[in-house]
Protein backbone atom coordinates (compact mmCIF):
# COMPACT_ATOMS: atom_id res chain seq x y z
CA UNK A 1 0.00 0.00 0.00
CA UNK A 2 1.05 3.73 -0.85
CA UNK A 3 1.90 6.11 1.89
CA UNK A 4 0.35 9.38 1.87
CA UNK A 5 3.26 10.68 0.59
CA UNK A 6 4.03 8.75 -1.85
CA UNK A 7 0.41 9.24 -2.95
CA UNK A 8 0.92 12.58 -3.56
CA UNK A 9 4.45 12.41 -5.26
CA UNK A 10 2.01 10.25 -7.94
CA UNK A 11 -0.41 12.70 -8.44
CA UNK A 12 1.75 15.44 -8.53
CA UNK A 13 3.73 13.82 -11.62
CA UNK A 14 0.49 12.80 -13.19
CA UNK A 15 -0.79 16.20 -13.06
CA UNK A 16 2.61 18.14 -14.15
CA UNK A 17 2.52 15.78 -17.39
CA UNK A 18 -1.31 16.47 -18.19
CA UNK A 19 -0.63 20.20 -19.54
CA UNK A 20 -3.18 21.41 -21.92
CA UNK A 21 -2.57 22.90 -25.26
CA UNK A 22 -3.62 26.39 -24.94
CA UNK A 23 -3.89 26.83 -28.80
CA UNK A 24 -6.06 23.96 -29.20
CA UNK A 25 -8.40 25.25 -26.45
CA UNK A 26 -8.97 28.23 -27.88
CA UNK A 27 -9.25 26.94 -31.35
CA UNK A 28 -12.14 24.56 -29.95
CA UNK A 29 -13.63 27.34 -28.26
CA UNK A 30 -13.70 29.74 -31.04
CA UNK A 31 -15.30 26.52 -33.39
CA UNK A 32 -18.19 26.48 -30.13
CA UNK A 33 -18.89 30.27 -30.18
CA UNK A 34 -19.44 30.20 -34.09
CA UNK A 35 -21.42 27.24 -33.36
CA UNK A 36 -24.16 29.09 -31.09
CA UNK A 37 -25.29 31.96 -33.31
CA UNK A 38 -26.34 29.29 -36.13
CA UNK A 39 -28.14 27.03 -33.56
CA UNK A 40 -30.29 29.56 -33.18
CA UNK A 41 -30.35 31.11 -36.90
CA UNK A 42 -31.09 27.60 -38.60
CA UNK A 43 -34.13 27.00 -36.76
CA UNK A 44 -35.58 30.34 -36.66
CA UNK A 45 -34.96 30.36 -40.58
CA UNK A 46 -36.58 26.55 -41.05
CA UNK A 47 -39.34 28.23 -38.71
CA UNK A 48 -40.00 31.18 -41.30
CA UNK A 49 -39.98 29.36 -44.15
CA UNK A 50 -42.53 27.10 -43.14
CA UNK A 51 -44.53 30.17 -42.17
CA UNK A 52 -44.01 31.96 -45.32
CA UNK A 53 -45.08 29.03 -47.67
CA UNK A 54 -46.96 31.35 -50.17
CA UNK A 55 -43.41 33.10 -50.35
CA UNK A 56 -41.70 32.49 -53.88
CA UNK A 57 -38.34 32.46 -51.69
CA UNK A 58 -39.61 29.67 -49.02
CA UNK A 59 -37.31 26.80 -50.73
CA UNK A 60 -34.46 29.18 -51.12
CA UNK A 61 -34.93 30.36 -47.11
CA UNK A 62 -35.66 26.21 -46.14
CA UNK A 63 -32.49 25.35 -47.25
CA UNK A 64 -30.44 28.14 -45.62
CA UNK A 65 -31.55 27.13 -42.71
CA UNK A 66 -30.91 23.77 -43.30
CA UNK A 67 -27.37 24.48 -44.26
CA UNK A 68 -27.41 26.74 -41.22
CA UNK A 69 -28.20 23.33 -38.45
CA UNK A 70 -25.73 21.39 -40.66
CA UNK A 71 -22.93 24.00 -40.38
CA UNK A 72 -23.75 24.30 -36.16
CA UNK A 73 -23.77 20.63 -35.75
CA UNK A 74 -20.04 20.50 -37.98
CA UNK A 75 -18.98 23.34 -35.85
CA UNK A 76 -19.73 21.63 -32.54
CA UNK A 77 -18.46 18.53 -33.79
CA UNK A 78 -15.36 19.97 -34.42
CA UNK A 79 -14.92 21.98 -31.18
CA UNK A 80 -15.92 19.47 -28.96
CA UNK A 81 -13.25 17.16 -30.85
CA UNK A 82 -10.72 19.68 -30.65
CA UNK A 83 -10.98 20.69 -27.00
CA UNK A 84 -10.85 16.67 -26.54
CA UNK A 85 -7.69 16.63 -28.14
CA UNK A 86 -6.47 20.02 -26.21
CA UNK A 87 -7.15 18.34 -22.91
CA UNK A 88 -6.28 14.56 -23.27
CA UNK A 89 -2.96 15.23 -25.80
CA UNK A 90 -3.84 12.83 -28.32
């Protein structure tokens, strides 16, 4: 069994070697805050073109907002993934 200080001489060294990449963080971060205006852009826009069916422009505003979720779900993707990476060093 471990003595207390021993214990702590572990988690110390585990700790020291578990830096995170600062770059990557932010990188992830900044992918996360251009995901949250278009989670709230693509729905609002799938929204108003369902509202506006008479509209001649209702399939050309359906499928911004489409693209719109698509891009948000991409962007979180890749942030989540890259603050992942940031934290755990792969």
């Amino acid at each position: 069994m471990l003595s207390p200080i021993k214990t702590e001489l572990v988690c110390e060294s585990l700790f020291k070697s578990m830096g995170t990449n600062k770059e990557l963080l932010s990188k992830g971060i900044k992918y996360l805050a251009g995901a949250l205006p278009l989670l709230f852009i693509g729905p609002s826009l799938i929204y108003n073109a369902f509202m506006n069916q008479q509209n001649a422009w209702h399939y050309l505003v359906l499928a911004i907002g489409i693209i719109a979720c698509l891009a948000a779900m991409f962007l979180l993707y890749l942030g989540l993934k890259t603050i992942m990476k940031s934290l755990f060093n792969d």
